[in-house]
C-alpha atoms as a PDB file:
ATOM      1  CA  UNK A   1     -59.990  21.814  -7.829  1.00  0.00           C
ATOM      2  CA  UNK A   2     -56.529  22.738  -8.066  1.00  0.00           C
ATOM      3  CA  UNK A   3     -55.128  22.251  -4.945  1.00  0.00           C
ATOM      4  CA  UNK A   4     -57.117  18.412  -5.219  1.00  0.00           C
ATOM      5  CA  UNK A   5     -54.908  18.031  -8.226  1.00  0.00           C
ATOM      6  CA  UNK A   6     -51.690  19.293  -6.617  1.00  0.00           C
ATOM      7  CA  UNK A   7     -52.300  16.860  -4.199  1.00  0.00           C
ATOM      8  CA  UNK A   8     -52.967  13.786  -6.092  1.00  0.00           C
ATOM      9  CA  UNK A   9     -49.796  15.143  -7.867  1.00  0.00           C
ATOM     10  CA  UNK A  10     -47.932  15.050  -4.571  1.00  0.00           C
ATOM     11  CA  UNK A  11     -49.331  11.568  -3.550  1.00  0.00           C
ATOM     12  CA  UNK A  12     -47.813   9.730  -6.149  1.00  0.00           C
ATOM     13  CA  UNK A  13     -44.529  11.698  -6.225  1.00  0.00           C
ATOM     14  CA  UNK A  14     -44.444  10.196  -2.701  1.00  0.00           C
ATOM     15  CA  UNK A  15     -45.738   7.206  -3.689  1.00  0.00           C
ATOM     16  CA  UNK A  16     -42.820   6.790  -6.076  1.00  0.00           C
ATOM     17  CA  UNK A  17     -40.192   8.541  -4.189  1.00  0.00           C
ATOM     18  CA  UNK A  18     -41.117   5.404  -1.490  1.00  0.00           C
ATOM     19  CA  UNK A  19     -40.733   2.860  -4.285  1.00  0.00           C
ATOM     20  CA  UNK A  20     -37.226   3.798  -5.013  1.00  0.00           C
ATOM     21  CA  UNK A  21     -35.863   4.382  -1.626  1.00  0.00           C
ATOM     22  CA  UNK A  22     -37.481   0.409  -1.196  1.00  0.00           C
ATOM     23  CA  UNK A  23     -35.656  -0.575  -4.008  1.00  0.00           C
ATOM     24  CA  UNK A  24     -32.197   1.884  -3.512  1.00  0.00           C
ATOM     25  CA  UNK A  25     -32.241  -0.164   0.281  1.00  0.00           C
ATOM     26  CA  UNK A  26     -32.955  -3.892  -0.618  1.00  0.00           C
ATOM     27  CA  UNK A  27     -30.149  -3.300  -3.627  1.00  0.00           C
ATOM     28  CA  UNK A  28     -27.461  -1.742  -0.872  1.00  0.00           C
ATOM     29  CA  UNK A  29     -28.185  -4.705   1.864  1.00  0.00           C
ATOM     30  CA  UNK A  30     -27.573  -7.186  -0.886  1.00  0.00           C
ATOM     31  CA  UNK A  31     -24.810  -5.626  -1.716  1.00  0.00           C
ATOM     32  CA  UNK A  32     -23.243  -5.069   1.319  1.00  0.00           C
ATOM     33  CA  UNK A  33     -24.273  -8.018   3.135  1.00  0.00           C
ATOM     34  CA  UNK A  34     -21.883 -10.547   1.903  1.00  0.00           C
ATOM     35  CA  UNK A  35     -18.805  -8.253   2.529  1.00  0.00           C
ATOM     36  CA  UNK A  36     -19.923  -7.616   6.214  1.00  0.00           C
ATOM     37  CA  UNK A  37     -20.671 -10.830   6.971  1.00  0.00           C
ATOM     38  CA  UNK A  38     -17.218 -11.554   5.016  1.00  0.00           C
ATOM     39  CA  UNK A  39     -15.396  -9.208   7.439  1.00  0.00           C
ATOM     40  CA  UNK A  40     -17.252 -10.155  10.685  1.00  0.00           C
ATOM     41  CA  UNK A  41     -16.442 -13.341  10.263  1.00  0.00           C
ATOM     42  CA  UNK A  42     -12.539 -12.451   9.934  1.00  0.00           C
ATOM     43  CA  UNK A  43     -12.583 -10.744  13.186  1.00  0.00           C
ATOM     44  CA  UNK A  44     -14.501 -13.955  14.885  1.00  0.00           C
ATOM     45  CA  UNK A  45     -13.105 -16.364  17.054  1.00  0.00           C
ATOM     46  CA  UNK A  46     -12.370 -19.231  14.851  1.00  0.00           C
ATOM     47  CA  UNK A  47     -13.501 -21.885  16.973  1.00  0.00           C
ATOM     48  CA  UNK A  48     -16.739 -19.955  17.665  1.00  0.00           C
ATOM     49  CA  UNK A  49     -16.838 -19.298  14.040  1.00  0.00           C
ATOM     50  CA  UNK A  50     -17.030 -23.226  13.228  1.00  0.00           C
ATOM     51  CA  UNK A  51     -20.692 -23.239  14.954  1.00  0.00           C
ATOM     52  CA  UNK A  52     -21.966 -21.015  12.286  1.00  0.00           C
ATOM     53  CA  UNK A  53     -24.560 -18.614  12.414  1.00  0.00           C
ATOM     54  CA  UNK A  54     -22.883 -15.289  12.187  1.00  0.00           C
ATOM     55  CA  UNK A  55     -24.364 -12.442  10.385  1.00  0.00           C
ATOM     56  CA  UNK A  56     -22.796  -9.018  10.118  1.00  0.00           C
ATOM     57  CA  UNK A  57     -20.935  -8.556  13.020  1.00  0.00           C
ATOM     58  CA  UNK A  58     -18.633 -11.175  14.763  1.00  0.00           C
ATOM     59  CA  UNK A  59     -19.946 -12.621  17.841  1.00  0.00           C
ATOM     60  CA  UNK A  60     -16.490 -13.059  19.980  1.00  0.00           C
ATOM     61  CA  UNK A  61     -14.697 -10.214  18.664  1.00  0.00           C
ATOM     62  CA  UNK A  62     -10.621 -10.985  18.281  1.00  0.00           C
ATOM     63  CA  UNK A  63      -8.020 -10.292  15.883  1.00  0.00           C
ATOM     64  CA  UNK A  64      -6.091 -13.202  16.117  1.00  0.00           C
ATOM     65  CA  UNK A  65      -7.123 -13.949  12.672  1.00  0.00           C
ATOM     66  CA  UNK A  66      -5.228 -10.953  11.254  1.00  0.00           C
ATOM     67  CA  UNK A  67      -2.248 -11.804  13.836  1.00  0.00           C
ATOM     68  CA  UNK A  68      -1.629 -15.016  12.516  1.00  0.00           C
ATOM     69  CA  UNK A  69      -1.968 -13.908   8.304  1.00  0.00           C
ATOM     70  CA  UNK A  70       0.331 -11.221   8.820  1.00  0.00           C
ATOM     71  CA  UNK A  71       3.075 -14.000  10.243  1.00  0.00           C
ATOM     72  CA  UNK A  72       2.603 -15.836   7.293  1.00  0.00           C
ATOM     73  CA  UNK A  73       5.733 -15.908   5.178  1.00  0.00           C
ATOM     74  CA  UNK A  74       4.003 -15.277   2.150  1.00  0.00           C
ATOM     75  CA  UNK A  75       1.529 -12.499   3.057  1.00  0.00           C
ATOM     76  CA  UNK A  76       4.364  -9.485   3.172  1.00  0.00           C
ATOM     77  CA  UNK A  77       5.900 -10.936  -0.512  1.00  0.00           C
ATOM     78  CA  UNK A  78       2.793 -11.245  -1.883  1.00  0.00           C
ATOM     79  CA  UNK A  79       1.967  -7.654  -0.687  1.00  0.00           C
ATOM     80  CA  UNK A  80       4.516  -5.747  -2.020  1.00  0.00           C
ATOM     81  CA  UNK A  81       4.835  -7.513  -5.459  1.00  0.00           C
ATOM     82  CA  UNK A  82       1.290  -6.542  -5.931  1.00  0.00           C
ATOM     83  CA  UNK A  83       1.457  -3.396  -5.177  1.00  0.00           C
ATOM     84  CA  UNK A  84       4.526  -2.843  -6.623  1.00  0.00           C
ATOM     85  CA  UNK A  85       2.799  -4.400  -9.762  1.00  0.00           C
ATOM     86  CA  UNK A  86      -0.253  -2.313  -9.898  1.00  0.00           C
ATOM     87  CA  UNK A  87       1.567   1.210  -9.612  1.00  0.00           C
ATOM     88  CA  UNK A  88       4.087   0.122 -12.207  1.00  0.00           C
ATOM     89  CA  UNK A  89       1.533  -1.370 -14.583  1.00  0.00           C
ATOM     90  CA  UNK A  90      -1.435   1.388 -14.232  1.00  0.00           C
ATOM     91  CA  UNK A  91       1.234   4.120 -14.901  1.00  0.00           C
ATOM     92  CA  UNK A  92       3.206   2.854 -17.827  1.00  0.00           C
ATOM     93  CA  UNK A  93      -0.272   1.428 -19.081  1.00  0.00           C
ATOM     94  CA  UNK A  94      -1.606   4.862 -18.820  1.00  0.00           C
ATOM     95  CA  UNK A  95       1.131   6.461 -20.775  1.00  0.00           C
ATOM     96  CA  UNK A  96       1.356   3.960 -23.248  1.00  0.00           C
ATOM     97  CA  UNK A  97      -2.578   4.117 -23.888  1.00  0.00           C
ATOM     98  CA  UNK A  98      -2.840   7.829 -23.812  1.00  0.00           C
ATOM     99  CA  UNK A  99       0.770   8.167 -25.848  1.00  0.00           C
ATOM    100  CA  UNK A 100      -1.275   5.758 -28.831  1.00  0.00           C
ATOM    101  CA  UNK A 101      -4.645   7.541 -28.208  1.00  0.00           C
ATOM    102  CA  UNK A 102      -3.063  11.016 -28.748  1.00  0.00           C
ATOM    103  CA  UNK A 103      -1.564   9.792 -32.321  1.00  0.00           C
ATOM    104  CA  UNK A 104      -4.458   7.977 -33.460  1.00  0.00           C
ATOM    105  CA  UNK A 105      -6.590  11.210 -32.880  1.00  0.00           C
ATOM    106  CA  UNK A 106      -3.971  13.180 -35.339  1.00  0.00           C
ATOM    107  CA  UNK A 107      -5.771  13.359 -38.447  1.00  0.00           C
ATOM    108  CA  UNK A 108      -2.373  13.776 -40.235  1.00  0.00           C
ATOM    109  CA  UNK A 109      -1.435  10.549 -38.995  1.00  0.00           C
ATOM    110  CA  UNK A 110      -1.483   9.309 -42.216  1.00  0.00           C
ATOM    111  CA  UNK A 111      -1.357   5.560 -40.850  1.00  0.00           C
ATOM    112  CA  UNK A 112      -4.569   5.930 -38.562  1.00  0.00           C
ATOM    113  CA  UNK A 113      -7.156   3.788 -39.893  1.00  0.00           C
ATOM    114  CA  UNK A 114      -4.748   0.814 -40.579  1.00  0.00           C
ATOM    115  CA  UNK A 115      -3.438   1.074 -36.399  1.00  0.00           C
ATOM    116  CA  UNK A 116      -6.958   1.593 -35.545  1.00  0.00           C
ATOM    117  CA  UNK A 117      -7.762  -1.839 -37.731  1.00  0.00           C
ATOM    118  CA  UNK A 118      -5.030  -3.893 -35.904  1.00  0.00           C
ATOM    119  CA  UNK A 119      -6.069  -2.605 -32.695  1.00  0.00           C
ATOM    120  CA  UNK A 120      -9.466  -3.093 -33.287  1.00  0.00           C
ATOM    121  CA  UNK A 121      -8.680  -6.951 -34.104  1.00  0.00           C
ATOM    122  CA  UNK A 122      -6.586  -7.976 -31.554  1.00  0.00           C
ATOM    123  CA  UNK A 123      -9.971  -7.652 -29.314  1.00  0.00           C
ATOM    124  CA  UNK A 124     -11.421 -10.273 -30.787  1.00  0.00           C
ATOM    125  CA  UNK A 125      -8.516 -12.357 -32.086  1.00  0.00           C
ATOM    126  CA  UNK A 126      -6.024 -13.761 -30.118  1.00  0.00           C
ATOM    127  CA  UNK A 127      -3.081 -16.431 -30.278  1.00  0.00           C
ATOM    128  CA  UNK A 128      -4.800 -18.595 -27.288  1.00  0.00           C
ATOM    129  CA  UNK A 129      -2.720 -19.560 -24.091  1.00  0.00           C
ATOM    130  CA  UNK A 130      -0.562 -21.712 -25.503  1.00  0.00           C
ATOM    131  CA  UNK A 131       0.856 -19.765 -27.768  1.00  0.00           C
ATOM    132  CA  UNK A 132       0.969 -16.407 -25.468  1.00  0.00           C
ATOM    133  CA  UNK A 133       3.146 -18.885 -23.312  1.00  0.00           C
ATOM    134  CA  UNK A 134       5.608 -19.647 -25.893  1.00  0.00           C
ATOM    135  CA  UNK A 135       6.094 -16.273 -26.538  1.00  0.00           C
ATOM    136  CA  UNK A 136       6.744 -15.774 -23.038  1.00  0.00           C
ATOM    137  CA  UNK A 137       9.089 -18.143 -23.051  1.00  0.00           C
ATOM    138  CA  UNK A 138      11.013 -17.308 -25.977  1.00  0.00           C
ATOM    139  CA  UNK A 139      11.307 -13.746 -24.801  1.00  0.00           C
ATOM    140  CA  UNK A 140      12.610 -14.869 -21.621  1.00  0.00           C
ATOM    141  CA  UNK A 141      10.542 -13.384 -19.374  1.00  0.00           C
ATOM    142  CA  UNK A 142       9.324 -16.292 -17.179  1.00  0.00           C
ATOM    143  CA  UNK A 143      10.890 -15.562 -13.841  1.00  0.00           C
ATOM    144  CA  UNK A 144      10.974 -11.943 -14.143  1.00  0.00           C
ATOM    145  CA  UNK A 145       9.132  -9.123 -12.769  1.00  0.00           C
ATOM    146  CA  UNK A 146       8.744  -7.623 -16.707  1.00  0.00           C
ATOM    147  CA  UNK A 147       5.523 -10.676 -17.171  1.00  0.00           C
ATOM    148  CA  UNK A 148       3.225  -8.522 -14.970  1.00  0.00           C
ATOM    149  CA  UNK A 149       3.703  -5.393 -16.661  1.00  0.00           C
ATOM    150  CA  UNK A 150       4.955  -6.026 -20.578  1.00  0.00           C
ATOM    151  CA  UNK A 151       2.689  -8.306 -22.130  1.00  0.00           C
ATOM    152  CA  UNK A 152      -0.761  -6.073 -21.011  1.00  0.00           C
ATOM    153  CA  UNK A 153       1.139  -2.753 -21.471  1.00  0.00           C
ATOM    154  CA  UNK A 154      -1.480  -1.676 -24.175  1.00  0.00           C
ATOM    155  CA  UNK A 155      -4.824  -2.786 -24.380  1.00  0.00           C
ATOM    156  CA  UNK A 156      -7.137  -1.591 -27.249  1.00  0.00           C
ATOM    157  CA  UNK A 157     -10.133  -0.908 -25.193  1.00  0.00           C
ATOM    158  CA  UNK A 158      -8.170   1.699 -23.277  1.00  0.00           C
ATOM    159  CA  UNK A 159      -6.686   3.258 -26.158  1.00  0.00           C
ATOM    160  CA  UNK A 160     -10.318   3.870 -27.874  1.00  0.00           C
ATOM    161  CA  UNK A 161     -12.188   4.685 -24.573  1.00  0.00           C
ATOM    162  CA  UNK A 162      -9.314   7.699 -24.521  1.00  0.00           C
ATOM    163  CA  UNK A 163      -9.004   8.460 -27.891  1.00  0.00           C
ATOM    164  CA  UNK A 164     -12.873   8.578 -28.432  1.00  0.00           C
ATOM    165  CA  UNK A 165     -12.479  11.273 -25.046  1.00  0.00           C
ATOM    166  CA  UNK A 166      -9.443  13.054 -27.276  1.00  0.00           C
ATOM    167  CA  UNK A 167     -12.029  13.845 -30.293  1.00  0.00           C
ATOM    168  CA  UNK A 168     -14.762  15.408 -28.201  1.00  0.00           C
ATOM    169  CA  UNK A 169     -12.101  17.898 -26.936  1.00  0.00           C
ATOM    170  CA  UNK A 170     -11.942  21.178 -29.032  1.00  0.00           C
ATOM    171  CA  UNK A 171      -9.587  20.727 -32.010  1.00  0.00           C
ATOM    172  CA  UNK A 172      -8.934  24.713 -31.622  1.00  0.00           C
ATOM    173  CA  UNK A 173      -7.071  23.998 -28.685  1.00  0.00           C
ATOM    174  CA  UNK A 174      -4.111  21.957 -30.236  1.00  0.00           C
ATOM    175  CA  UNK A 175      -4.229  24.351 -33.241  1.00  0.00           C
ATOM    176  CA  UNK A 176      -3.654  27.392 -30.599  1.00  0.00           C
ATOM    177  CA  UNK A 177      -0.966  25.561 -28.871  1.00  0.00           C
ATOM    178  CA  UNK A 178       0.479  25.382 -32.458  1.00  0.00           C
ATOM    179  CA  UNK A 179       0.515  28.487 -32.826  1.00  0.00           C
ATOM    180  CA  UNK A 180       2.222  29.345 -29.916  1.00  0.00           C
ATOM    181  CA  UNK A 181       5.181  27.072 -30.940  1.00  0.00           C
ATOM    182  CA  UNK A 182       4.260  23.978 -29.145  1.00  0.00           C
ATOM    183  CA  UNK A 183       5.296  20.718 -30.679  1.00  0.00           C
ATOM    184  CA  UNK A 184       3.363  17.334 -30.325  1.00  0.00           C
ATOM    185  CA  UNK A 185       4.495  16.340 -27.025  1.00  0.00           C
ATOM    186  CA  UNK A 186       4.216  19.479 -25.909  1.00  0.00           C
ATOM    187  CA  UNK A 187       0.413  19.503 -26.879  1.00  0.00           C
ATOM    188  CA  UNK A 188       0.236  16.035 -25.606  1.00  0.00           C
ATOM    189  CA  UNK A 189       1.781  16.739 -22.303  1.00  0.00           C
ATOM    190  CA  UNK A 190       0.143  20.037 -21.223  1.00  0.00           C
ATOM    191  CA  UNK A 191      -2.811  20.224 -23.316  1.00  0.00           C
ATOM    192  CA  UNK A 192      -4.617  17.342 -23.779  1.00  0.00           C
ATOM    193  CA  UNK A 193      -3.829  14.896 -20.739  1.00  0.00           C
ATOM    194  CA  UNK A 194      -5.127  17.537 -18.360  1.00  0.00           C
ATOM    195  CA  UNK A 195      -8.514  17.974 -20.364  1.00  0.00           C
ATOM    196  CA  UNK A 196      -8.523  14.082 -20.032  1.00  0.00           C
ATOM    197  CA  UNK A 197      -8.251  13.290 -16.625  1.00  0.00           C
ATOM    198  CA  UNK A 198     -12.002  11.842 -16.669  1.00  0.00           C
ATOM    199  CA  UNK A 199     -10.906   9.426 -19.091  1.00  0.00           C
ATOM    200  CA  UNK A 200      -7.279   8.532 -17.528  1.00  0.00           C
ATOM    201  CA  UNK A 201      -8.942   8.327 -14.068  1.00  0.00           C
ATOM    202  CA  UNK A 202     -11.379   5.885 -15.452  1.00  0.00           C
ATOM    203  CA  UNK A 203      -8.812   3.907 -17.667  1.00  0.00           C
ATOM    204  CA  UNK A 204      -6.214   4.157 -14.287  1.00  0.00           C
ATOM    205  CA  UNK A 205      -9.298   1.992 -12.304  1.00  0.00           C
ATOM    206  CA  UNK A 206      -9.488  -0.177 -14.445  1.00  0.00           C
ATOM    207  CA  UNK A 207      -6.162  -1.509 -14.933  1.00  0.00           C
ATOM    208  CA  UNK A 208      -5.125  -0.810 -11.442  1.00  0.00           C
ATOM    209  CA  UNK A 209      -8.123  -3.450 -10.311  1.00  0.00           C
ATOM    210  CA  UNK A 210      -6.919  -5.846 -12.973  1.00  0.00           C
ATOM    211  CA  UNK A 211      -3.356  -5.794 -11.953  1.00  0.00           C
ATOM    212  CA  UNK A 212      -4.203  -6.353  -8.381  1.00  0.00           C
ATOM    213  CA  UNK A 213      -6.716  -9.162  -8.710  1.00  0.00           C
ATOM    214  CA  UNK A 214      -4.984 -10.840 -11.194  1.00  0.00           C
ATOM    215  CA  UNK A 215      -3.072 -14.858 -10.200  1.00  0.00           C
ATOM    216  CA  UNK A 216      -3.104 -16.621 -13.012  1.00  0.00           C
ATOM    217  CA  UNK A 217       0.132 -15.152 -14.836  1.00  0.00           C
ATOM    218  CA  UNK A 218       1.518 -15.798 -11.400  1.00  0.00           C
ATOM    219  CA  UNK A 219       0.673 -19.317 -11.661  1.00  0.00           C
ATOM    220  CA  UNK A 220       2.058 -19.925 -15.095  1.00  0.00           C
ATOM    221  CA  UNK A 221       5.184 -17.775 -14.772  1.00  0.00           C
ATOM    222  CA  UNK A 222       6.166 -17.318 -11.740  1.00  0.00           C
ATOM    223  CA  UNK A 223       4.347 -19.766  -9.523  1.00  0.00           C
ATOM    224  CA  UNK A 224       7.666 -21.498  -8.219  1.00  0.00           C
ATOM    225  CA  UNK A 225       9.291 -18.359  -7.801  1.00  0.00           C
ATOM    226  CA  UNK A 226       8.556 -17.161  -3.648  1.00  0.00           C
ATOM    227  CA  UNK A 227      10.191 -14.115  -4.247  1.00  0.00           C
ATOM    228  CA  UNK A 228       7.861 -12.946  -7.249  1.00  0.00           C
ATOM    229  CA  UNK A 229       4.493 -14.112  -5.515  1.00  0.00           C
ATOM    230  CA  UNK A 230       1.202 -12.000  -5.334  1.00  0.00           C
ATOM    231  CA  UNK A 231      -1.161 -11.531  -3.007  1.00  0.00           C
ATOM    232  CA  UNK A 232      -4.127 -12.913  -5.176  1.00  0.00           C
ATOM    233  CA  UNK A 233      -1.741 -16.121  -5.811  1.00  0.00           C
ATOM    234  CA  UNK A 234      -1.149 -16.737  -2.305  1.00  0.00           C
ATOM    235  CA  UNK A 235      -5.115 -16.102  -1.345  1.00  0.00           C
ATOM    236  CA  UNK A 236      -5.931 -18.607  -4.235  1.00  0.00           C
ATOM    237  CA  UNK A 237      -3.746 -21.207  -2.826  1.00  0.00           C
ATOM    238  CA  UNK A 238      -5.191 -20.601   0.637  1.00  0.00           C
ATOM    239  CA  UNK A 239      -8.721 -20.838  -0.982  1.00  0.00           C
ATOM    240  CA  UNK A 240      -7.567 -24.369  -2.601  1.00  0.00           C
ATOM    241  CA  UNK A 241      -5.980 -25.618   0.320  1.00  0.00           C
ATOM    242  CA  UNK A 242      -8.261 -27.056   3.278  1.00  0.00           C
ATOM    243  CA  UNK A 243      -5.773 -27.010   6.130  1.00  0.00           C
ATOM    244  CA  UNK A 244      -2.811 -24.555   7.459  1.00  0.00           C
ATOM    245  CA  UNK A 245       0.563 -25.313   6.522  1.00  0.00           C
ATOM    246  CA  UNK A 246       2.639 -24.892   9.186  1.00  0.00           C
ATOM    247  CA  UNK A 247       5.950 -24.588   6.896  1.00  0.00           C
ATOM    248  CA  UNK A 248       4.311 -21.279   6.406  1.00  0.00           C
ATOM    249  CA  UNK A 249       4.317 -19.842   9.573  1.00  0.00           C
ATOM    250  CA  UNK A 250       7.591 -18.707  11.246  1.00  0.00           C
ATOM    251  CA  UNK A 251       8.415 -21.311  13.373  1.00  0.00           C
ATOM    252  CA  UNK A 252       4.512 -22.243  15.235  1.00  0.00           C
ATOM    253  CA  UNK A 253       3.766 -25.968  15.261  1.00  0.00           C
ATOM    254  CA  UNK A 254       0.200 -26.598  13.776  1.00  0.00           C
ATOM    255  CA  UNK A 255      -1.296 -27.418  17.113  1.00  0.00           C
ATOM    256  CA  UNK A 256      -1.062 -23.903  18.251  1.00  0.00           C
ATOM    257  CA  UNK A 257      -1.687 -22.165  14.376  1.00  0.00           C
ATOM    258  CA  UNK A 258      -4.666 -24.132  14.885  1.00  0.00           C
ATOM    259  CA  UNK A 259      -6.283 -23.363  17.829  1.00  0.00           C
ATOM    260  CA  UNK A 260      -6.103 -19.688  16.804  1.00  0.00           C
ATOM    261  CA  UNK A 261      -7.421 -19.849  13.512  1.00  0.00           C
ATOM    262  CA  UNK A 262      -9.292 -22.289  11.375  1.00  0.00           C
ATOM    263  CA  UNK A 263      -9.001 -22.201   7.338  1.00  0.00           C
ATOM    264  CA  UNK A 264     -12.453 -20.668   7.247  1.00  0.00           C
ATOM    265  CA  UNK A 265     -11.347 -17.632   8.921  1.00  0.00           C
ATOM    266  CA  UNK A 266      -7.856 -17.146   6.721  1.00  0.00           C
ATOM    267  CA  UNK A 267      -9.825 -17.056   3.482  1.00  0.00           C
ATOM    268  CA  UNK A 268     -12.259 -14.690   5.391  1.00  0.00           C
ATOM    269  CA  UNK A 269      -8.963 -12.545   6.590  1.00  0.00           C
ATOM    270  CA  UNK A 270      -7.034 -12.506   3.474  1.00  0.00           C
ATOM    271  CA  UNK A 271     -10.495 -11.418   1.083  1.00  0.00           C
ATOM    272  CA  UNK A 272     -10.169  -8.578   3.145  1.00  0.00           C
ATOM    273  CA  UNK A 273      -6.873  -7.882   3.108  1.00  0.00           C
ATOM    274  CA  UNK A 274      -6.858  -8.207  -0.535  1.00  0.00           C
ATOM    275  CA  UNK A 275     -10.249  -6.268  -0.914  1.00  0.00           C
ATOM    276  CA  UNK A 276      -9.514  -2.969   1.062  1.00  0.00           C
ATOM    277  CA  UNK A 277      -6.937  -1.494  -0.763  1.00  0.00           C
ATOM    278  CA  UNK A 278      -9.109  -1.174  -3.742  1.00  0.00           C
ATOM    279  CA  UNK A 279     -11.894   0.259  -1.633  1.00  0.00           C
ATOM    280  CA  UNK A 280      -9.647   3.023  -0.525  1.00  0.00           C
ATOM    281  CA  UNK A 281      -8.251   3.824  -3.552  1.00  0.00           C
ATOM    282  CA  UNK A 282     -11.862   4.343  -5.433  1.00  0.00           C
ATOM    283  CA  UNK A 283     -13.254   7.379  -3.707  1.00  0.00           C
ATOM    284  CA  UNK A 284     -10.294   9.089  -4.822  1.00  0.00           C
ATOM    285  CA  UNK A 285     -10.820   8.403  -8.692  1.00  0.00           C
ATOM    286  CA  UNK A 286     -14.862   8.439  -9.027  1.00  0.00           C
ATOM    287  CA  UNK A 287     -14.612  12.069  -8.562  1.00  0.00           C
ATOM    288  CA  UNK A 288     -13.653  12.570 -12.081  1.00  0.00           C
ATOM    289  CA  UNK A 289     -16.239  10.052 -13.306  1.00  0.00           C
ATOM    290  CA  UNK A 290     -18.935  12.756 -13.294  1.00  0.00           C
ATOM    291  CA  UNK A 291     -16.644  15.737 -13.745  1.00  0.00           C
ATOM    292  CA  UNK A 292     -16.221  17.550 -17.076  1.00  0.00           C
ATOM    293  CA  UNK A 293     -12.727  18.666 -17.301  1.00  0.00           C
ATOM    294  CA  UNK A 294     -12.785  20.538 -20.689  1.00  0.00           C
ATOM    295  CA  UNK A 295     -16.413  23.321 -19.602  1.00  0.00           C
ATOM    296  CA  UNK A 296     -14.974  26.574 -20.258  1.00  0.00           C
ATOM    297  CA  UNK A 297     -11.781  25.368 -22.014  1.00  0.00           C
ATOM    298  CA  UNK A 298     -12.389  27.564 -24.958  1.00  0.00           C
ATOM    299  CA  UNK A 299     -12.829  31.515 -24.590  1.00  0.00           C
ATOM    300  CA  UNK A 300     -14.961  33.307 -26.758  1.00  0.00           C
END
């Protein structure tokens, strides 16, 4: 009787244990299918790529595609002002965040509800686009480097996502730090960012993603200035425009850009040239996402 019911038991554990793989492998094709049809379409002939049909892998395998993006005179700008752009702006929007965080967690911060209240506000209030622009422009910063960075430097989502990390961490600890004659940035500095690294890792994704898809501060600030251009700006132009300019391209007529490459296969190209550096850079941070940092912080 019993080994009937361990059976039955082990039936529909299998049963179910079927059901999810099922569903774990028709989520992961759709998920994956549109980038690797994306990238085999990159590394297709363009002129065989016009006939359609092409799945996951590339049919007539070249990498003239890539050849030809990389001589445009845009690409290499575009590259390093966005990456320049997301190291600067996911660092000094880290320490800003964390800096504010910290503070607001103080419970001697006497002003702590009244920050928390503004902050709280400005994520569901805001001046509009017009009036962000104005300011822009009245602070002089159209045309500058400083528009990527400044105006996002502190967001209030990141600031509570940390903080709310801050309070779950053992008050004791700042109190012994205290007591060992640290002040407040030492606490800040060698106590409580390294118990947050979960948080900051988390926070650091997220702003590092949004600094390197974003375009449209490009196009209102610095869209006529070449030498300030991002990589998302010049994909988004490629994306709107339907044929090659051959201005672009270091001295190729359009005859011979052409018959290497059709606009089909730049967007296709650029995507993932835009796409991979972010793929890299994730395994790196999820790590954190499901480690605790602060399990045996406090000795008995």
């Amino acid at each position: 009787m019993l080994s009937k019911k361990l059976a039955a038991v082990s039936w529909s554990d299998r049963i179910f244990d079927l059901v999810v793989y099922i569903a774990i492998t028709v989520v992961t094709i759709v998920t994956l299918y549109p980038f690797l049809n994306v990238l085999a379409i990159s590394f297709n002939d363009s002129t065989d790529s016009i006939k359609g049909g092409i799945t996951i892998y590339p049919r007539v395998f070249t990498i003239k595609n890539y050849e030809t993006i990389f001589a445009y005179s845009g690409l290499m700008t575009g590259l390093k002002i966005s990456i320049l752009r997301t190291l600067i702006g996911t660092i000094l929007g880290l320490v800003s965040a964390s800096m504010l965080a910290f503070t607001l967690s103080r419970v001697d911060f006497q002003a702590r509800k009244f920050v928390s209240t503004f902050l709280a506000l400005t994520m569901y209030v805001s001046g509009g686009l017009i009036p962000g622009y104005i300011l822009i422009k009245d602070l002089h910063m159209i045309g500058t480097f400083g528009v990527y960075v400044l105006p996002g430097l502190v967001s209030a989502f990141n600031v509570f996502v940390i903080r709310s990390f801050i309070d779950g961490l053992p008050y004791a600890l700042q109190e012994s730090a205290k007591l060992d004659g640290a002040n407040d940035f030492t606490i800040y500095w060698r106590v409580i960012l390294p118990l947050t690294k979960p948080a900051l890792a988390t926070i650091a994704l997220f702003l590092a993603v949004g600094q390197w898809n974003s375009w449209l501060d490009t196009y209102l600030y610095n869209g006529s200035k070449d030498s300030l251009t991002t990589l998302q700006f010049e994909l988004m132009k490629v994306i709107q425009s339907t044929t090659t300019n051959a201005d672009n391209f270091r001295g190729r007529n359009m005859t011979e850009v052409m018959a290497q490459i059709s606009p089909e296969s730049v967007k296709m190209a650029i995507t993932i040239v835009v796409t991979v550096p972010i793929l890299i850079v994730y395994p790196f941070l999820q790590r954190y996402f499901v480690k605790g940092m602060t399990l045996g912080s406090v000795k008995s």
